[in-house]
N, C-alpha and C. Protein backbone atom coordinates (compact mmCIF):
# COMPACT_ATOMS: atom_id res chain seq x y z
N UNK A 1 -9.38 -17.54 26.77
CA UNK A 1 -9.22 -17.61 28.20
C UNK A 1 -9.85 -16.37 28.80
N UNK A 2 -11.04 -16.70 29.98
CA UNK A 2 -11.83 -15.24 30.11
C UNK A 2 -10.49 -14.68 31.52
N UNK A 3 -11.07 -13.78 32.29
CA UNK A 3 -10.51 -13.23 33.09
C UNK A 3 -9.98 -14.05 34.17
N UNK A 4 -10.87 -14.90 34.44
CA UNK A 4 -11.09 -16.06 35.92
C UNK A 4 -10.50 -17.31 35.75
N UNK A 5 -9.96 -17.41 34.43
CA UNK A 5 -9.58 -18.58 33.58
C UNK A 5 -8.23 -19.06 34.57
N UNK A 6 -7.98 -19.80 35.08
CA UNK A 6 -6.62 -20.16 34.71
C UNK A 6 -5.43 -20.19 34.59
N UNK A 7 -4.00 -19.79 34.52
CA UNK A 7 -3.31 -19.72 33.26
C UNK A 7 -2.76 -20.73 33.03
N UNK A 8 -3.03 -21.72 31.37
CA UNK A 8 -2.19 -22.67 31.21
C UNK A 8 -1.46 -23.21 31.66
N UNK A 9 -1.44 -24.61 31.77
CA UNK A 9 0.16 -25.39 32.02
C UNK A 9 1.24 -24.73 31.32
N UNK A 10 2.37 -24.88 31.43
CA UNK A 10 3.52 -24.73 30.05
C UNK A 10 3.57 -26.48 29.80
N UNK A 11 3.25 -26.13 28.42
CA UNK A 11 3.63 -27.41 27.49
C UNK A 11 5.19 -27.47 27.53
N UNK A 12 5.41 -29.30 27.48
CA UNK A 12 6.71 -29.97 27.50
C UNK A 12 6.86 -29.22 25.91
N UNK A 13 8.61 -28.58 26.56
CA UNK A 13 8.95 -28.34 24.90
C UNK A 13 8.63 -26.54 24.17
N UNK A 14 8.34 -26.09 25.36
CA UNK A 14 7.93 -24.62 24.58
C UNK A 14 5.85 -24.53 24.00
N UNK A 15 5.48 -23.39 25.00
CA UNK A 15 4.21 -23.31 24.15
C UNK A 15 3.70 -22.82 23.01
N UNK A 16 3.03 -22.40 22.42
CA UNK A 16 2.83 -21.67 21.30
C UNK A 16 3.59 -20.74 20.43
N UNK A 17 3.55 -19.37 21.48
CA UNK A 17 4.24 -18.71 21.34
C UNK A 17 5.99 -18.64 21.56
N UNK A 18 6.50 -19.63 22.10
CA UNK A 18 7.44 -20.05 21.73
C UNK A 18 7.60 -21.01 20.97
N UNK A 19 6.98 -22.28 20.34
CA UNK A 19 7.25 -22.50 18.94
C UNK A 19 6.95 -21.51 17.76
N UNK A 20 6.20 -20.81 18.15
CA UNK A 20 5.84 -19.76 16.68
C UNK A 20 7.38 -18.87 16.60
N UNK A 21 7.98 -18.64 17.69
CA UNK A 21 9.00 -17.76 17.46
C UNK A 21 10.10 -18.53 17.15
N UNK A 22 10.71 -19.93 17.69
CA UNK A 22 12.06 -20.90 17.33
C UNK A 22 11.51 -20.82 15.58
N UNK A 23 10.63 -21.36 15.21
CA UNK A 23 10.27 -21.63 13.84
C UNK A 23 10.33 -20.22 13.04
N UNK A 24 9.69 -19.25 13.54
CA UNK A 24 10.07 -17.76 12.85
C UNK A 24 11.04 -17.85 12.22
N UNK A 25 12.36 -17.47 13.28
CA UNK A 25 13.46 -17.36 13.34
C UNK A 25 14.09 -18.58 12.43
N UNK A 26 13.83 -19.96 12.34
CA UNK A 26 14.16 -21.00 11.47
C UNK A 26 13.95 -20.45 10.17
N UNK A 27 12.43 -20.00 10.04
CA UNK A 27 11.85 -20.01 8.63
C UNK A 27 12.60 -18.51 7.89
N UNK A 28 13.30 -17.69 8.97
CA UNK A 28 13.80 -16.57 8.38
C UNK A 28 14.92 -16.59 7.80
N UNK A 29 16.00 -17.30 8.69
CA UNK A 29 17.15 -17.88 8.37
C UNK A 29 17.63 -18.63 6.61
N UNK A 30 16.59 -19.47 6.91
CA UNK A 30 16.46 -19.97 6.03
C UNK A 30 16.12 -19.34 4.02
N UNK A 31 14.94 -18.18 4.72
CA UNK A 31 14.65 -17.98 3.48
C UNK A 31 16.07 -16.75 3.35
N UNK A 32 16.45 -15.76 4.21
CA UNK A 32 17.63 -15.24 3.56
C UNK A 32 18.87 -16.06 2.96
N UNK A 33 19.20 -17.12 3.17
CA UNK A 33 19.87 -18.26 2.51
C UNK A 33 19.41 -18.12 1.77
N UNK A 34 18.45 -18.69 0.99
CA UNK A 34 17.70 -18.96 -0.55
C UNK A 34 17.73 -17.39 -1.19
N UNK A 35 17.37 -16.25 -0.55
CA UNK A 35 17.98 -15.16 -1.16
C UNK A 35 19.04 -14.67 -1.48
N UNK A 36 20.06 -14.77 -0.50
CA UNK A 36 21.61 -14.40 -0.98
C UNK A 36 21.74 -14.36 -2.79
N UNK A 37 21.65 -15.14 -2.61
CA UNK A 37 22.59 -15.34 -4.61
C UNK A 37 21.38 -14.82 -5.28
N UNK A 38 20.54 -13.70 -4.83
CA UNK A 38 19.85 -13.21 -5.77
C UNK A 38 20.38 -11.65 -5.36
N UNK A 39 21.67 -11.86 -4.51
CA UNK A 39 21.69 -10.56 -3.97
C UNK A 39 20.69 -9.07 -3.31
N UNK A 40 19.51 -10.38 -2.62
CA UNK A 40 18.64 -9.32 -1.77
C UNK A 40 18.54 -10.14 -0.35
N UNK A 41 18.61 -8.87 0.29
CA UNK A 41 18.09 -9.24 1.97
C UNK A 41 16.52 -9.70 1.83
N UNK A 42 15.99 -9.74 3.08
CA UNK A 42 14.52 -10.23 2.86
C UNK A 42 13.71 -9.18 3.25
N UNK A 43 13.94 -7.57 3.74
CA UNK A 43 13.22 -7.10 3.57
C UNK A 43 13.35 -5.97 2.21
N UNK A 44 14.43 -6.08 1.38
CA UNK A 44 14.30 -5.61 -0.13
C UNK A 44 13.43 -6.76 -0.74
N UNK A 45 13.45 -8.36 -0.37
CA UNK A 45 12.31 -9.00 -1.19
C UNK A 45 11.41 -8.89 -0.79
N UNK A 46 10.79 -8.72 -0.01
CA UNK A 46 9.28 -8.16 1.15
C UNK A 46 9.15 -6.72 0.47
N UNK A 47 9.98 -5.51 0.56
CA UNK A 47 9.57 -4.70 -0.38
C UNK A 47 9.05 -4.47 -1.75
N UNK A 48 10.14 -5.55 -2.43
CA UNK A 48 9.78 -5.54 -3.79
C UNK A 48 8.38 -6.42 -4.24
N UNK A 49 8.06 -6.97 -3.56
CA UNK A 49 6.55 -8.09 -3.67
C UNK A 49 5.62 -7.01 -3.19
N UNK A 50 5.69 -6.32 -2.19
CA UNK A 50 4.90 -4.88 -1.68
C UNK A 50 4.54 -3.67 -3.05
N UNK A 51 5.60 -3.59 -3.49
CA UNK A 51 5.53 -2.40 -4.53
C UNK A 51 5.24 -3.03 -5.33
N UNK A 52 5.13 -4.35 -5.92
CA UNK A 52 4.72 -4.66 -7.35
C UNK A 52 2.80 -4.74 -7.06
N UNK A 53 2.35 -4.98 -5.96
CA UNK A 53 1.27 -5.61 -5.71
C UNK A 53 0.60 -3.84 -5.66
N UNK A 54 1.11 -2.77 -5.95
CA UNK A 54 0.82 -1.66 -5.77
C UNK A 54 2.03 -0.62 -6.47
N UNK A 55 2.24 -0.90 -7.70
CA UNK A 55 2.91 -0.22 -8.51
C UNK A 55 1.90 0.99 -9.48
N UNK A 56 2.60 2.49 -9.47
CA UNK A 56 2.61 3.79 -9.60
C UNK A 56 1.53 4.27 -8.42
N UNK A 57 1.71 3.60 -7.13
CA UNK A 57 0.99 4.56 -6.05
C UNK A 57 2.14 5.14 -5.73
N UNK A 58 1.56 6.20 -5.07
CA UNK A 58 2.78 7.63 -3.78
C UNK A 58 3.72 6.25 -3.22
N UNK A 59 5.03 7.39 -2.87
CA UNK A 59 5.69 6.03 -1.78
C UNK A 59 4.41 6.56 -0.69
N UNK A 60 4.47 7.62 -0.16
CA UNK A 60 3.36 7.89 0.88
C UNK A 60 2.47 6.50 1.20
N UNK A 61 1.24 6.36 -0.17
CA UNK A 61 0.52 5.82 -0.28
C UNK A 61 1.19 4.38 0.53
N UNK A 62 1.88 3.93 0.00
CA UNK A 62 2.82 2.48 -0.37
C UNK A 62 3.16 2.35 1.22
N UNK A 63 3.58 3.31 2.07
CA UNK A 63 4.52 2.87 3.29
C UNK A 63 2.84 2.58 3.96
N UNK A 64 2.04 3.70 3.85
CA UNK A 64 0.65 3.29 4.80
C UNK A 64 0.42 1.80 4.81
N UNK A 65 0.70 1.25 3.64
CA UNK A 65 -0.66 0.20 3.23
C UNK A 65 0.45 -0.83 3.56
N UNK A 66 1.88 -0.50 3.77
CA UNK A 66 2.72 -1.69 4.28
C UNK A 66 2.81 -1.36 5.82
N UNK A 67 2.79 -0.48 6.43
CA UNK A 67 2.62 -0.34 7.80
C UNK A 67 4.07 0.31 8.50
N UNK A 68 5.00 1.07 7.53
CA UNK A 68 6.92 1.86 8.08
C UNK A 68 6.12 2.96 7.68
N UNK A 69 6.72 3.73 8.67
CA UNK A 69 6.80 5.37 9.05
C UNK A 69 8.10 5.53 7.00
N UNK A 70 7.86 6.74 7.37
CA UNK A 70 8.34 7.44 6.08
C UNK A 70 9.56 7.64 5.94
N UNK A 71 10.23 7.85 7.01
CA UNK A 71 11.78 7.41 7.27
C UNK A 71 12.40 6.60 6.34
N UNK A 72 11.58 5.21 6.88
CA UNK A 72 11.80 3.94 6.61
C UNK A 72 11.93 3.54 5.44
N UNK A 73 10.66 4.24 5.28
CA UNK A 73 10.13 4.15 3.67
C UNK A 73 11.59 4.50 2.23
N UNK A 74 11.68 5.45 2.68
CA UNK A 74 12.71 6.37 1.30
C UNK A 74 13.38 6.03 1.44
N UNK A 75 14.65 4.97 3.00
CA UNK A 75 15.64 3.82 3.07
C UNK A 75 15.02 2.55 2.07
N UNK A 76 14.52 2.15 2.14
CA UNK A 76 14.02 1.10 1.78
C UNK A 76 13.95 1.21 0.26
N UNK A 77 13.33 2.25 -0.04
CA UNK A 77 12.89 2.68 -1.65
C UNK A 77 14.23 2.92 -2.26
N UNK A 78 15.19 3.52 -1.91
CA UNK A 78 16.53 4.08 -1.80
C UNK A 78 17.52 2.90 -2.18
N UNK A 79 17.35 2.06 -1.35
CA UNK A 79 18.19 0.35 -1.76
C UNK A 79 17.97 -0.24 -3.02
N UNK A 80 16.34 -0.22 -3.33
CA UNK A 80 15.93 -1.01 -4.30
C UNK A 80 15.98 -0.06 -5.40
N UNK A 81 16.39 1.37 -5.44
CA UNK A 81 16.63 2.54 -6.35
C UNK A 81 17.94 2.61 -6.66
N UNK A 82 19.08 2.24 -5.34
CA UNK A 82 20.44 1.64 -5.70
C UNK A 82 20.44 0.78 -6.73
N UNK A 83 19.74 -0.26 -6.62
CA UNK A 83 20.13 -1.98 -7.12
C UNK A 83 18.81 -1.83 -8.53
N UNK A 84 18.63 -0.86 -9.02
CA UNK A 84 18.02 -0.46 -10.29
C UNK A 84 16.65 -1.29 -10.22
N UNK A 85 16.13 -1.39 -8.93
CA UNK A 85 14.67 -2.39 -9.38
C UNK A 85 13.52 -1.49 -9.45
N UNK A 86 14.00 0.16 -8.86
CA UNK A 86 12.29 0.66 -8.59
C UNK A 86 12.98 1.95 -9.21
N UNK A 87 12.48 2.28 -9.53
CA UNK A 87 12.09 4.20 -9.93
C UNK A 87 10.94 4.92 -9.36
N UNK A 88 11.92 6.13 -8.73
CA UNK A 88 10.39 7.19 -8.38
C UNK A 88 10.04 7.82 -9.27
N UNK A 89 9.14 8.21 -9.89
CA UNK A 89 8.53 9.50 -10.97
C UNK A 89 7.37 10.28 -10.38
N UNK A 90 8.08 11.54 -10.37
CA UNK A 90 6.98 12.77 -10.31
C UNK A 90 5.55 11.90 -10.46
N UNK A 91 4.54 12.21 -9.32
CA UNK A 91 3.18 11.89 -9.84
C UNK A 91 2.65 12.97 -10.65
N UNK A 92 2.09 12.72 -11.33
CA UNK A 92 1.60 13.72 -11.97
C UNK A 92 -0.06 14.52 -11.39
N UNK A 93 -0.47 13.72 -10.75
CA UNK A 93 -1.83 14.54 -10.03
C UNK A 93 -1.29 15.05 -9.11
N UNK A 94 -0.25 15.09 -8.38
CA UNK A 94 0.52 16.24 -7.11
C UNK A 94 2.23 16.00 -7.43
N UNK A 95 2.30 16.88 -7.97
CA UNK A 95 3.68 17.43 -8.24
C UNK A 95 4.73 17.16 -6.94
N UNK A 96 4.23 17.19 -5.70
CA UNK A 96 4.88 17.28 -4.53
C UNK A 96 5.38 15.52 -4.04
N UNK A 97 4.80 14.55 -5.08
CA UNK A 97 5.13 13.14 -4.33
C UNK A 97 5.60 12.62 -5.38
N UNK A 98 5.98 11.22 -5.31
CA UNK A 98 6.92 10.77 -6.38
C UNK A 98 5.90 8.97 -6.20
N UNK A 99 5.65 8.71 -7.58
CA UNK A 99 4.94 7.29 -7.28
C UNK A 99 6.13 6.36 -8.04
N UNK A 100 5.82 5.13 -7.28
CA UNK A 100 7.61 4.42 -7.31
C UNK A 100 6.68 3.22 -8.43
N UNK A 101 7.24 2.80 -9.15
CA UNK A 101 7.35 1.65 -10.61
C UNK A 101 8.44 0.91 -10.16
N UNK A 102 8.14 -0.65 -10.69
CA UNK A 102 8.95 -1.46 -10.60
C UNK A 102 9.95 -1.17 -12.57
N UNK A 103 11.42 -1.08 -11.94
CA UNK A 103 11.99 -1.46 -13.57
C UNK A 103 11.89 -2.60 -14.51
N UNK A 104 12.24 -3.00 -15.21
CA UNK A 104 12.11 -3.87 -15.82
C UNK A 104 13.47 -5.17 -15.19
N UNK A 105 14.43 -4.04 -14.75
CA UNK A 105 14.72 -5.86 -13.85
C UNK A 105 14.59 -5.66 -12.58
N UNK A 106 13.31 -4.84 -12.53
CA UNK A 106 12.67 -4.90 -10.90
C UNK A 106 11.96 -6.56 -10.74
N UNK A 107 10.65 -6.44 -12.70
CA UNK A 107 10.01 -7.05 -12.47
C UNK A 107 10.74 -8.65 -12.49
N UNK A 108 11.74 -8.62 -13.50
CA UNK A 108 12.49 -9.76 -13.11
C UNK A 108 12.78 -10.31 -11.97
N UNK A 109 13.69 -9.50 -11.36
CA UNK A 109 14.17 -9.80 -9.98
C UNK A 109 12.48 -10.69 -9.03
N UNK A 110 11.36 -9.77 -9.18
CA UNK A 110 10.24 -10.49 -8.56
C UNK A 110 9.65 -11.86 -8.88
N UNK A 111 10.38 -11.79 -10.70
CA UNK A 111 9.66 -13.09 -10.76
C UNK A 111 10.77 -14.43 -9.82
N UNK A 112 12.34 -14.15 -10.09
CA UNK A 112 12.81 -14.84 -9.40
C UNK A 112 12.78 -15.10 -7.92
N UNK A 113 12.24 -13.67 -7.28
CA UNK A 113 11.85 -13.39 -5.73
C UNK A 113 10.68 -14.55 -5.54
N UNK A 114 10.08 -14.71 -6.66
CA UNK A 114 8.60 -15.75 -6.30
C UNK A 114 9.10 -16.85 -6.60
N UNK A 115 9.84 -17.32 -6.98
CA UNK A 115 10.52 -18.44 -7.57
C UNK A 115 10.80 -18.79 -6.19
N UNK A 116 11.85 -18.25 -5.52
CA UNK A 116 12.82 -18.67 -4.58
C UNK A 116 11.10 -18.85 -3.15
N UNK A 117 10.34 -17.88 -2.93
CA UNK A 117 9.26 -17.92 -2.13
C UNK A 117 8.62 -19.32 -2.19
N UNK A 118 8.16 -19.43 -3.37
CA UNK A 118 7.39 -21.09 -3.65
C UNK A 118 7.99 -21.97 -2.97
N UNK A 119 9.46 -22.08 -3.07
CA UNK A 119 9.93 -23.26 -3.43
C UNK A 119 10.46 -23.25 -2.01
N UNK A 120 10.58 -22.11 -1.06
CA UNK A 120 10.96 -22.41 0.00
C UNK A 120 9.46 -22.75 1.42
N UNK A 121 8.39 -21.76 0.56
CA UNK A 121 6.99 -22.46 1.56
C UNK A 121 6.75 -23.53 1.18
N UNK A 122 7.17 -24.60 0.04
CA UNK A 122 6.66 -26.39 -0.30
C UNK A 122 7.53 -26.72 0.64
N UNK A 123 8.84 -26.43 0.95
CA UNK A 123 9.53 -27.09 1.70
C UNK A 123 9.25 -27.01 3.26
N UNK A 124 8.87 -25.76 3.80
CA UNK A 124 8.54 -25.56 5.05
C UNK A 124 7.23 -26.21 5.36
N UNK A 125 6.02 -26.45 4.31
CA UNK A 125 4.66 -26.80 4.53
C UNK A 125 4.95 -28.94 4.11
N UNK A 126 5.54 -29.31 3.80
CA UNK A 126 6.47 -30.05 3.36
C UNK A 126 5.13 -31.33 3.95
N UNK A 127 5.30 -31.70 4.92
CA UNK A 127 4.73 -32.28 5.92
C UNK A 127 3.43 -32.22 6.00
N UNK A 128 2.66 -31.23 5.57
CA UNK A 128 1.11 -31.56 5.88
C UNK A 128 0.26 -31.56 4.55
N UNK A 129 -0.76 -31.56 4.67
CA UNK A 129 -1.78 -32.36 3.62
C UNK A 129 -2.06 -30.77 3.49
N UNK A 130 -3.12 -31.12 1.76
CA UNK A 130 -3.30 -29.41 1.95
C UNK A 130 -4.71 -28.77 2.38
N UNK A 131 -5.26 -29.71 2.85
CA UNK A 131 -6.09 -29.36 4.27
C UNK A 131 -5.39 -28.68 5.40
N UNK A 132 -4.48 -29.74 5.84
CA UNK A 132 -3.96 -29.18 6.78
C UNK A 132 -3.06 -27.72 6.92
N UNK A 133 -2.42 -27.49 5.42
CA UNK A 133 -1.98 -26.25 4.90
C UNK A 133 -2.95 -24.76 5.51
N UNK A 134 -4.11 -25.12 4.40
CA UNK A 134 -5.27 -24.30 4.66
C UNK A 134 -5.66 -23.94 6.30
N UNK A 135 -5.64 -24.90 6.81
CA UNK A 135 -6.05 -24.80 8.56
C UNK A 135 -4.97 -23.91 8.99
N UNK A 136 -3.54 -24.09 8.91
CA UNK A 136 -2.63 -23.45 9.50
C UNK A 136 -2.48 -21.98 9.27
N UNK A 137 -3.10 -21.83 7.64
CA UNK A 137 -3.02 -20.45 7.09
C UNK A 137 -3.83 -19.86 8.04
N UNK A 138 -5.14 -20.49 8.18
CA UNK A 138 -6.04 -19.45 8.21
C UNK A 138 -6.08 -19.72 10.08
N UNK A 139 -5.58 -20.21 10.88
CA UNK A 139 -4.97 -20.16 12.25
C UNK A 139 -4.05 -18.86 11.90
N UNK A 140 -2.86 -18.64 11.80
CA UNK A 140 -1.64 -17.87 11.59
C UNK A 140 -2.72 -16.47 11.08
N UNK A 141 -3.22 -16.47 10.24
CA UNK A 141 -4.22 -14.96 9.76
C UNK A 141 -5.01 -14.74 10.81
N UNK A 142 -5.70 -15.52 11.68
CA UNK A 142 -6.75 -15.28 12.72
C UNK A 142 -5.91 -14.63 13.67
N UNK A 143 -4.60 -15.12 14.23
CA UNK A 143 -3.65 -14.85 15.57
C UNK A 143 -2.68 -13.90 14.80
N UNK A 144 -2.39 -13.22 13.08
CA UNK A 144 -2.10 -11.88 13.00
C UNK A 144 -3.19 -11.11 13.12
N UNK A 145 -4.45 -11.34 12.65
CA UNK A 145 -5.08 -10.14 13.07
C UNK A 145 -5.53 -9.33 14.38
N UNK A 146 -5.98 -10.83 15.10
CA UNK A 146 -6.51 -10.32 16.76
C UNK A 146 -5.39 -9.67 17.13
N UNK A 147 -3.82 -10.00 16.69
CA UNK A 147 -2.53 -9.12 17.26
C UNK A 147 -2.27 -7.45 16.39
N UNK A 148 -3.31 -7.57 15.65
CA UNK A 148 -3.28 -6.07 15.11
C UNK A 148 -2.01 -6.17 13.84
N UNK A 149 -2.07 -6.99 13.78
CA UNK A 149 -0.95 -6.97 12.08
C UNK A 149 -1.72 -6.81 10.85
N UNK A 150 -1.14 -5.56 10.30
CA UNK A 150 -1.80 -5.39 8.81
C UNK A 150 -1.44 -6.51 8.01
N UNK A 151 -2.54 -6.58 6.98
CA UNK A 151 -2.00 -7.79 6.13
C UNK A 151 -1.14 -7.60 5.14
N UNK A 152 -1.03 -6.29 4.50
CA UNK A 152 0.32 -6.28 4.18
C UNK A 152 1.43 -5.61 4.59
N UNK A 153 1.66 -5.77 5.98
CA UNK A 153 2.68 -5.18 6.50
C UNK A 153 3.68 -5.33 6.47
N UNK A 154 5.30 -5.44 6.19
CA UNK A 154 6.31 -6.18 6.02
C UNK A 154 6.84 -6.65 7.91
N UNK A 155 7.29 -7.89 7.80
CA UNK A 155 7.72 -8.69 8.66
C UNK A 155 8.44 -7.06 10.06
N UNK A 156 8.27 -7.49 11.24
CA UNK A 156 8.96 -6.40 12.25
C UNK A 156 8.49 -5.41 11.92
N UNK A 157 7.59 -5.02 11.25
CA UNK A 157 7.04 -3.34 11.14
C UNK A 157 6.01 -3.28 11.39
N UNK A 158 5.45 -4.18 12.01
CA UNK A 158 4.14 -3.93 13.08
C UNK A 158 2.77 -3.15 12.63
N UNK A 159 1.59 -3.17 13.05
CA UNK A 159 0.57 -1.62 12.35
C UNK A 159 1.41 -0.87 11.91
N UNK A 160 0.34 -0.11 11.10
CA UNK A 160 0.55 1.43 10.58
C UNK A 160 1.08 2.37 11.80
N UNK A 161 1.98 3.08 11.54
CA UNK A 161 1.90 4.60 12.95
C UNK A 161 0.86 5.07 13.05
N UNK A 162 0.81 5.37 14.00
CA UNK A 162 -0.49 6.51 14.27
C UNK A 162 -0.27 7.82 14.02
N UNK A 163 -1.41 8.86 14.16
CA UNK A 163 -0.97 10.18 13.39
C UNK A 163 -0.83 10.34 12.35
N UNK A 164 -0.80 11.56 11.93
CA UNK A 164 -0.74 12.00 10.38
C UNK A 164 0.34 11.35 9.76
N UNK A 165 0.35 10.92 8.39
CA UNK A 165 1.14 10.64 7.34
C UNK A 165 2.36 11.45 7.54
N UNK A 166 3.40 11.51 7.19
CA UNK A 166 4.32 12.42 7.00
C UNK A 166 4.30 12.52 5.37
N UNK A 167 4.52 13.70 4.98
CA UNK A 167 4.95 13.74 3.39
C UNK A 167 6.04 12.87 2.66
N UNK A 168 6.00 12.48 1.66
CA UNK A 168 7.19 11.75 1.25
C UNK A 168 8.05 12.34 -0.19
């Protein structure tokens, strides 16, 4: 829509951006249900799929490339360091940061984390052909990026901060 454009009708029923958000909110609901009885929220399983896809980097490294300030970060790392899935260890090329490993029933826990993921996107994609799958993906990736969402950012944590890194 250029400058001079318009603005849309509102569609019967909610437009876009309000179906993208009723369905969000559906599809979120939902998948913390299917998590419970693995005893994780969904952003310890959003973490733990984050750190495996980038296991013995800095947390430093790790919060950039997911897009939480450092705060956030060592809460987050901290839970899944409670519930025995991650370990920090001294890096050894800078003494001053700690690079986080998944445990061994970190990596478990992920394989069941992907278990429960599969089986809840067949059900949500349920309905369309997998053409039509593909189209929606790559719609949904086009309208996160033009909105500035890293691709691996975890859900509500928006870009990277701006400004320097903080130490971790």
């Amino acid at each position: 829509m250029g400058p001079t454009d318009p603005a849309p009708a509102p569609h019967p029923g909610g437009g876009v951006a309000f179906l993208l958000v009723q369905l969000g909110f559906h599809v979120a609901q939902r998948f913390g249900e299917r998590l419970a009885p693995l005893g994780l929220e969904q952003r310890q399983a959003g973490m733990l799929v984050r750190l495996a896809e980038n296991d013995g980097k800095s947390q430093q490294a790790v919060a950039e490339l997911i897009g939480v300030n450092a705060t956030r970060m060592v809460f987050l790392t901290d839970e899944l360091e409670r519930l025995g899935l991650v370990e920090r260890r001294r890096n050894p090329a800078d003494r001053r940061s700690h690079a986080l490993h998944l445990t061994e029933a970190g990596k478990a826990m992920l394989a069941r984390v992907r278990e429960v993921t599969a089986t809840h996107e067949a059900e949500i994609v349920a309905s369309l052909t997998g053409a039509e799958r593909e189209q929606l993906l790559e719609l949904l990736r086009r309208l996160a990026r033009d909105q500035g969402l890293a691709g691996q950012a975890l859900p509500h944590s928006g870009p990277p901060p701006a400004g320097p890194p903080a130490p971790d």
